[in-house]
N, C-alpha and C. Protein backbone atom coordinates (compact mmCIF):
# COMPACT_ATOMS: atom_id res chain seq x y z
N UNK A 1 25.36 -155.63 223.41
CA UNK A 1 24.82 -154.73 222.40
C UNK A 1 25.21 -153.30 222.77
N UNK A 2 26.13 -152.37 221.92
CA UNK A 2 26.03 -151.52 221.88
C UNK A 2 25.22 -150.01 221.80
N UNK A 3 25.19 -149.30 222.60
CA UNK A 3 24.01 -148.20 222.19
C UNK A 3 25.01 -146.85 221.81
N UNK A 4 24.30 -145.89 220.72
CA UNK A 4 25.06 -145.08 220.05
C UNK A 4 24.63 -143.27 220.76
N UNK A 5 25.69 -142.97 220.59
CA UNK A 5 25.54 -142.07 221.54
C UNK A 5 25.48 -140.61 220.55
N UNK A 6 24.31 -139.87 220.76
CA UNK A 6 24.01 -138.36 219.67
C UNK A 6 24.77 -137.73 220.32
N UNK A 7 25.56 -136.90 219.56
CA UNK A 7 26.44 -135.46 219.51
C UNK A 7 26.12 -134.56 219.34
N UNK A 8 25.69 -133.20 220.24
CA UNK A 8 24.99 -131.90 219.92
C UNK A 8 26.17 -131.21 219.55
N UNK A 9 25.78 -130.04 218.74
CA UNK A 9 26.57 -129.16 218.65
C UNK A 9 25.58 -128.35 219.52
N UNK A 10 26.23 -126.87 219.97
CA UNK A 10 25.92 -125.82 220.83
C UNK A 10 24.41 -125.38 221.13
N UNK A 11 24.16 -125.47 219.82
CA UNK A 11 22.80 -125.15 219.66
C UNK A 11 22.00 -126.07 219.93
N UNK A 12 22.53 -127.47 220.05
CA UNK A 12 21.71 -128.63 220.39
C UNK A 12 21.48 -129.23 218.71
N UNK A 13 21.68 -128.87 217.54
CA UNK A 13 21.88 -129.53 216.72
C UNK A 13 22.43 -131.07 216.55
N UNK A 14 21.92 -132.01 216.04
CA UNK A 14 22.71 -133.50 216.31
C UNK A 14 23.57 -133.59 214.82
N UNK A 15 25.13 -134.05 215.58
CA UNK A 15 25.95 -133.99 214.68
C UNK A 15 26.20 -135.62 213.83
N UNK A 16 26.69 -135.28 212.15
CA UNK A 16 26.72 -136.70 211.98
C UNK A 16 27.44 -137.24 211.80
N UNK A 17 28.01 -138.59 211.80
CA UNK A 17 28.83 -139.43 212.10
C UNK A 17 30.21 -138.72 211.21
N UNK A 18 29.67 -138.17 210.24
CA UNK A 18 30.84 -137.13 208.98
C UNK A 18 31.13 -136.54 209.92
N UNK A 19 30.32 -135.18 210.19
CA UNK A 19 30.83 -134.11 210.89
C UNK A 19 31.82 -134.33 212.43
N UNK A 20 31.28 -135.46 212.94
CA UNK A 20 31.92 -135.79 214.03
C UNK A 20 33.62 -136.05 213.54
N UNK A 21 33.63 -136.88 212.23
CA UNK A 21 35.22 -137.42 212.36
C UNK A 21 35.53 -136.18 211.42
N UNK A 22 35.18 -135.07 211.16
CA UNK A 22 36.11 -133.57 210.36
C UNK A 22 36.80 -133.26 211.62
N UNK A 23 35.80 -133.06 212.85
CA UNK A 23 36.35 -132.65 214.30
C UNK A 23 37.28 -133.35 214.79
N UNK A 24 37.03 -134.20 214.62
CA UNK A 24 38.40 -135.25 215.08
C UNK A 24 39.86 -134.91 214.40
N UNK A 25 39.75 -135.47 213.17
CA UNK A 25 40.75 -134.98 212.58
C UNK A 25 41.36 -133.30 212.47
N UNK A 26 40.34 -132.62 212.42
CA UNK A 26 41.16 -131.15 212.56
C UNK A 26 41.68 -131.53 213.97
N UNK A 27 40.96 -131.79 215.14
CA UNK A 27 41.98 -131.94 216.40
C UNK A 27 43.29 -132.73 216.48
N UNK A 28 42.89 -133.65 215.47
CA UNK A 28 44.42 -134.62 215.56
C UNK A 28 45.32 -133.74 214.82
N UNK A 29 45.10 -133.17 213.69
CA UNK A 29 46.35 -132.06 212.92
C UNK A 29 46.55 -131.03 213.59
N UNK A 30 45.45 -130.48 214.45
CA UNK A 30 46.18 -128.61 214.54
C UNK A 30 46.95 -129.07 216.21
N UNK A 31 47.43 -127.62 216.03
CA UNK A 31 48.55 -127.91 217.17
C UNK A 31 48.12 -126.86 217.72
N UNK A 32 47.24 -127.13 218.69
CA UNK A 32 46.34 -126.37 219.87
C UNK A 32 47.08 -126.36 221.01
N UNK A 33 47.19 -124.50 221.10
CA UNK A 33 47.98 -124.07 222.34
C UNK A 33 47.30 -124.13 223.94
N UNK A 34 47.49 -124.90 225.04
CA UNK A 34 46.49 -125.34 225.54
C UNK A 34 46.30 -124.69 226.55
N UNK A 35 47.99 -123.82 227.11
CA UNK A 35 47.81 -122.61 227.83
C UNK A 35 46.70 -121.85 227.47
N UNK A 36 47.09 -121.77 225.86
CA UNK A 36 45.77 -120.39 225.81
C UNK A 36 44.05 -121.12 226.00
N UNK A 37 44.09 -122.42 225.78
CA UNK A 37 43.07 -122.82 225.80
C UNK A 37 42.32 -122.87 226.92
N UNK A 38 42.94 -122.97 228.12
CA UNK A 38 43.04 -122.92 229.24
C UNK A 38 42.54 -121.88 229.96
N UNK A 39 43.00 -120.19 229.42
CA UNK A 39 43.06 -119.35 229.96
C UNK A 39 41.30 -118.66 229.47
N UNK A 40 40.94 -119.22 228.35
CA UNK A 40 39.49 -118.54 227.91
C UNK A 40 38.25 -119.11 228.93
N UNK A 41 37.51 -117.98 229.04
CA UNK A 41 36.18 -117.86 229.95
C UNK A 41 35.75 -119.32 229.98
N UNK A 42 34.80 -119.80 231.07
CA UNK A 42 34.21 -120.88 230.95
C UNK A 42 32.33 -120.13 231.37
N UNK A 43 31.90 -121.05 230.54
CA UNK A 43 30.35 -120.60 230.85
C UNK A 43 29.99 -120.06 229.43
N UNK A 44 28.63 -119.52 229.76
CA UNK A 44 27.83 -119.16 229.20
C UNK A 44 28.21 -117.57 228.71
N UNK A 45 28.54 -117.46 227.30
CA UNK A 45 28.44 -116.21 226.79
C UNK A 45 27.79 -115.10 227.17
N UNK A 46 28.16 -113.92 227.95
CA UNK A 46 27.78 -112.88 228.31
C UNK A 46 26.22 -112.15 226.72
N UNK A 47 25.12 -112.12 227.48
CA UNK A 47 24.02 -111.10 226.67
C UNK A 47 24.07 -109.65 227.14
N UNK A 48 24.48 -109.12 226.27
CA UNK A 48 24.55 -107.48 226.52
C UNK A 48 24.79 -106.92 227.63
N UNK A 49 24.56 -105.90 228.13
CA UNK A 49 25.52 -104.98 228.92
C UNK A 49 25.48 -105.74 230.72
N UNK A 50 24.85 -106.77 230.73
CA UNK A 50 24.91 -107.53 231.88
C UNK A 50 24.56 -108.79 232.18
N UNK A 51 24.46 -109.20 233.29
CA UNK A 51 24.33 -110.84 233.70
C UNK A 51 22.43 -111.02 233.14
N UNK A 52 22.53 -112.07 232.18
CA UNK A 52 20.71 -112.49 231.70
C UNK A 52 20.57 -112.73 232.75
N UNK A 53 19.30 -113.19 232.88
CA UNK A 53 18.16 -113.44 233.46
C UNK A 53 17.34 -114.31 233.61
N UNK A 54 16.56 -115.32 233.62
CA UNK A 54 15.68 -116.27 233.43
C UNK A 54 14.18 -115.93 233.72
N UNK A 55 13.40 -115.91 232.71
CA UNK A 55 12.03 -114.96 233.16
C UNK A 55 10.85 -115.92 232.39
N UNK A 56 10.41 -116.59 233.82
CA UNK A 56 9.31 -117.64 232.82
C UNK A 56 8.41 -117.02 232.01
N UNK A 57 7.96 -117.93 230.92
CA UNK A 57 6.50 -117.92 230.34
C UNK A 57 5.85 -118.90 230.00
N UNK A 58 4.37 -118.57 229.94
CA UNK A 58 3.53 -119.93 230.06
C UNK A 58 3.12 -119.60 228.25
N UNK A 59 3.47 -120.81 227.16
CA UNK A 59 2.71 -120.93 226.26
C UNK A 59 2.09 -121.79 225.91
N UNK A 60 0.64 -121.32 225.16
CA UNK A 60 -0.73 -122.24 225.03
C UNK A 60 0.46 -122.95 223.85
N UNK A 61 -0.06 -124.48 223.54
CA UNK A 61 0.41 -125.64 223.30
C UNK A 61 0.35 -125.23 221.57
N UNK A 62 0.12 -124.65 221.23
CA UNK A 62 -0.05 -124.46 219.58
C UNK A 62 1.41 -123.14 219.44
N UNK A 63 1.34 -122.29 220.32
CA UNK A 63 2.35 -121.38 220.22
C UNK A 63 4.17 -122.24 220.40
N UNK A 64 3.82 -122.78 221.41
CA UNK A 64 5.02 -123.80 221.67
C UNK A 64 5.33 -124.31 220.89
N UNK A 65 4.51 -125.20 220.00
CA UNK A 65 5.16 -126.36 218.75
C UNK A 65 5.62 -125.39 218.02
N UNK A 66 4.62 -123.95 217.48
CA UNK A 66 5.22 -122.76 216.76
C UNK A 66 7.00 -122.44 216.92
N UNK A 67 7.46 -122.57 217.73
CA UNK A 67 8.33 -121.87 218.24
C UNK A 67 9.29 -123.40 217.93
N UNK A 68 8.77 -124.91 218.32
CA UNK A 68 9.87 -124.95 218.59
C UNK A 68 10.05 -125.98 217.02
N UNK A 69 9.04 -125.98 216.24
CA UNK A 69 9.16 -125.74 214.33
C UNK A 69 10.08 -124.80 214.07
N UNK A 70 10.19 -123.54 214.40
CA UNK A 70 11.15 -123.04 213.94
C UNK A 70 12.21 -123.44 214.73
N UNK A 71 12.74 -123.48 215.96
CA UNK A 71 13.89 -123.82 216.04
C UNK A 71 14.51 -124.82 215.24
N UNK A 72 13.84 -125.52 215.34
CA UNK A 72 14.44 -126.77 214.91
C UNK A 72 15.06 -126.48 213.05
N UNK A 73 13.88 -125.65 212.23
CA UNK A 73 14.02 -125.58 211.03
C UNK A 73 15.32 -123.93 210.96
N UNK A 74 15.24 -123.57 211.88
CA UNK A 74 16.50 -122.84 212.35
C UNK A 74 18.19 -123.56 212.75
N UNK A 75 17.67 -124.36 213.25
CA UNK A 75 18.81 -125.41 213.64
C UNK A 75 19.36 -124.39 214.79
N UNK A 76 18.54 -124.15 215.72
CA UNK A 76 19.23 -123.29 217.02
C UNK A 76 18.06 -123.65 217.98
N UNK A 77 18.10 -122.94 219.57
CA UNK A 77 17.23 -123.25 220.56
C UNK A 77 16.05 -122.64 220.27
N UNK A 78 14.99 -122.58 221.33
CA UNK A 78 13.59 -122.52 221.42
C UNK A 78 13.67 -120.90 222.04
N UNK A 79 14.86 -120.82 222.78
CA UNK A 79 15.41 -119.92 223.91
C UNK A 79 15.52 -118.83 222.83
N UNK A 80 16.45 -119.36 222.11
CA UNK A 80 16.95 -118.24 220.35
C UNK A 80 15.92 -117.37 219.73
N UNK A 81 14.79 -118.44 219.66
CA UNK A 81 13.62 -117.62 218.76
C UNK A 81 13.08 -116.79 219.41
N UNK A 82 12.36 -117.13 220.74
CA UNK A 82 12.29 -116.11 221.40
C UNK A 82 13.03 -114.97 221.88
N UNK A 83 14.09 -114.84 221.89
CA UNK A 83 14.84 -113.97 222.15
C UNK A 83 15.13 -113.33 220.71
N UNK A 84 15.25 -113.56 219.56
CA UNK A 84 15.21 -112.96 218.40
C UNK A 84 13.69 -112.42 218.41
N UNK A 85 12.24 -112.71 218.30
CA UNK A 85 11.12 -112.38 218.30
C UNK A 85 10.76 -111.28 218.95
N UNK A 86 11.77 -110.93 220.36
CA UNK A 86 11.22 -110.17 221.47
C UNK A 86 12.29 -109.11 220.48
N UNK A 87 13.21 -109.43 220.27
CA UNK A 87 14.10 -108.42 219.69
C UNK A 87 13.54 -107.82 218.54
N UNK A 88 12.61 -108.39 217.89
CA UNK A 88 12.08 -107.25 216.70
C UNK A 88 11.26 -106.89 216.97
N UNK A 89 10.51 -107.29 217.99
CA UNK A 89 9.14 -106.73 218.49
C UNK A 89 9.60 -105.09 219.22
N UNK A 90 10.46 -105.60 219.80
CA UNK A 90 10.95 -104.23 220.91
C UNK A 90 11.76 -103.34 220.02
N UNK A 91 12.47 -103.98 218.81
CA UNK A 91 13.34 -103.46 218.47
C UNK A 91 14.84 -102.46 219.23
N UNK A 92 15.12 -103.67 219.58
CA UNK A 92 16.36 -103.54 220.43
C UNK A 92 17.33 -104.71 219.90
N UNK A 93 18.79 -104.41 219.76
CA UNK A 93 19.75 -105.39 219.45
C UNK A 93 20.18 -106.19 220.33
């Protein structure tokens, strides 16, 4: 018996069996230069003018589901909202 295996996209979004074979096929047609592919950053996208951070917080269990309702109805992380939330609160980009 086979077991089927979910596909995130970046955000952790689960991709569907469609979207999976568009990816495929654009990879089987384009003619991807692999030097250059090769040569781009690995990791985690740089946040503003320096290396993030990781800075716990404790949330009561009603704020949490809050947060992670919207992600989900966002279709991005838990990490996202909060970091968008703190950003309008502080109002900083």
């Amino acid at each position: 018996m086979s077991q089927s295996k979910d596909f995130k996209s970046a955000s952790g979004r689960v991709l569907s069996v469609d979207e999976i074979e568009v990816l495929a096929d654009e990879v089987a047609t384009t003619d991807y230069d692999v030097a250059e592919l090769a040569k781009r950053r690995r990791g985690r996208p740089s946040m503003g003018s320096g290396p993030a951070q990781v800075i716990p917080v404790r949330l009561d269990p009603e704020m949490r589901r809050a947060v992670e309702q919207r992600a989900g109805e966002d279709h991005t992380t838990t990490s996202d909202v909060i970091r968008q939330a703190l950003r309008s609160y502080l109002h900083v980009s």
